[in-house]
Protein backbone atom coordinates (compact mmCIF):
# COMPACT_ATOMS: atom_id res chain seq x y z
CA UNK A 1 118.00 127.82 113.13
CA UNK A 2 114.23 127.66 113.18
CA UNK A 3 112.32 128.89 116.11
CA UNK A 4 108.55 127.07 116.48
CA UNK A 5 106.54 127.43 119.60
CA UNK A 6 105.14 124.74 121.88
CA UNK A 7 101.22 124.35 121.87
CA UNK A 8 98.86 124.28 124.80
CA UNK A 9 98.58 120.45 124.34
CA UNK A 10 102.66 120.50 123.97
CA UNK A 11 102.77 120.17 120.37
CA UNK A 12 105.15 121.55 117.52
CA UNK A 13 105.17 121.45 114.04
CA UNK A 14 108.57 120.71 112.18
CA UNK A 15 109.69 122.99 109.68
CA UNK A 16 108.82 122.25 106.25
CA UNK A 17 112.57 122.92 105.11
CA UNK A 18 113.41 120.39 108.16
CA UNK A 19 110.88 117.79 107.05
CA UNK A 20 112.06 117.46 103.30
CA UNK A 21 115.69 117.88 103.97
CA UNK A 22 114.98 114.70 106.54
CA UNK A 23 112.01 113.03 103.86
CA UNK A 24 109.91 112.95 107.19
CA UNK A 25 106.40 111.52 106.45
CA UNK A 26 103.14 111.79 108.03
CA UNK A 27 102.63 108.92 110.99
CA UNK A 28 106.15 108.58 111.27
CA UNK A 29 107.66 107.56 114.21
CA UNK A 30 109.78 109.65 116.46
CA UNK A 31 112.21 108.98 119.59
CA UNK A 32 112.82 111.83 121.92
CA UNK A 33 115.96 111.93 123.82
CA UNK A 34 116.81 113.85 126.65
CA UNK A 35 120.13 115.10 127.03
CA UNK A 36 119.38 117.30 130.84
CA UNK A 37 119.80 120.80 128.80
CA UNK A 38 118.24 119.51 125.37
CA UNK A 39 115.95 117.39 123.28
CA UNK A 40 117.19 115.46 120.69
CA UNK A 41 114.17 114.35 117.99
CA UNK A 42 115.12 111.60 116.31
CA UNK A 43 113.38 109.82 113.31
CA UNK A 44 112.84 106.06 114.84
CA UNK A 45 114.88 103.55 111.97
CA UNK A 46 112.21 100.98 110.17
CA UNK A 47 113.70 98.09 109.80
CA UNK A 48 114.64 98.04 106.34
CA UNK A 49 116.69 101.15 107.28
CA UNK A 50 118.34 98.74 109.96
CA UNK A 51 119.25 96.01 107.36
CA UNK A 52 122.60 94.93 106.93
CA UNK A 53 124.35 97.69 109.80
CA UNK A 54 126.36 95.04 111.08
CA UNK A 55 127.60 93.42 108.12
CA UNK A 56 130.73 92.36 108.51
CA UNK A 57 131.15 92.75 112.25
CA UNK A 58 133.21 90.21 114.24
CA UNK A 59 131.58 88.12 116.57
CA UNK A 60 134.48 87.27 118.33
CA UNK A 61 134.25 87.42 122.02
CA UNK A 62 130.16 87.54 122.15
CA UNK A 63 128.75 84.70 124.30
CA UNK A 64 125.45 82.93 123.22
CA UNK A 65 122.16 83.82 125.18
CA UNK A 66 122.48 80.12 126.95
CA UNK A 67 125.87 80.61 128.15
CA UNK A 68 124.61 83.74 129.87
CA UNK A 69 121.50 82.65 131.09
CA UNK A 70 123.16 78.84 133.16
CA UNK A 71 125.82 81.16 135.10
CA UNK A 72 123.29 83.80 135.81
CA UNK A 73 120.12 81.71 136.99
CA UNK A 74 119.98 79.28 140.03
CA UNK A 75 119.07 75.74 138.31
CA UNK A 76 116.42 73.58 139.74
CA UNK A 77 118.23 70.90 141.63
CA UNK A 78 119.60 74.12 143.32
CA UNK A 79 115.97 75.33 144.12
CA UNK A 80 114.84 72.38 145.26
CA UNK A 81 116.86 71.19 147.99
CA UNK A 82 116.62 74.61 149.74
CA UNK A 83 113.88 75.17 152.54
CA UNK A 84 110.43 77.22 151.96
CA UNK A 85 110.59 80.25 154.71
CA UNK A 86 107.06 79.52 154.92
CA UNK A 87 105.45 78.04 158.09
CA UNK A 88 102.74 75.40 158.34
CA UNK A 89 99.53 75.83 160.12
């Protein structure tokens, strides 16, 4: 365990053991999570690091995006035949 301190502009440096154990680089980005009693730091995935995580998964059971979308959303013949709540001068 490594103890750093937090900087008047709430900064911290990560430990140089930390860094090349993780291979962090310079401008890298980071996600902070918090968990109520902790922060988890979190190197943020590129997307060649996201590449092929779902290979093989079964898409059984997943509905397309349209399927969603026409039982969520009033359509337009619905829409139109109801009345404006706004008057006329």
């Amino acid at each position: 365990m490594t103890v750093v301190t937090l900087s008047s502009k709430f900064q911290v440096s990560v430990p140089k053991a930390m860094r090349e154990a993780l291979k962090l680089k310079a401008g890298q980005k980071m996600i902070f999570i918090n968990t109520g009693s902790a922060i988890k730091l979190l190197a943020q995935p590129t997307m060649a690091d996201l590449a092929g995580i779902a290979r093989g998964a079964s898409t059984a059971g997943v509905r397309e995006r349209d399927e969603h979308r026409d039982k969520s959303l009033p359509t337009v013949a619905k829409r139109a035949g109801r009345k404006s709540n706004t008057r006329r001068r």
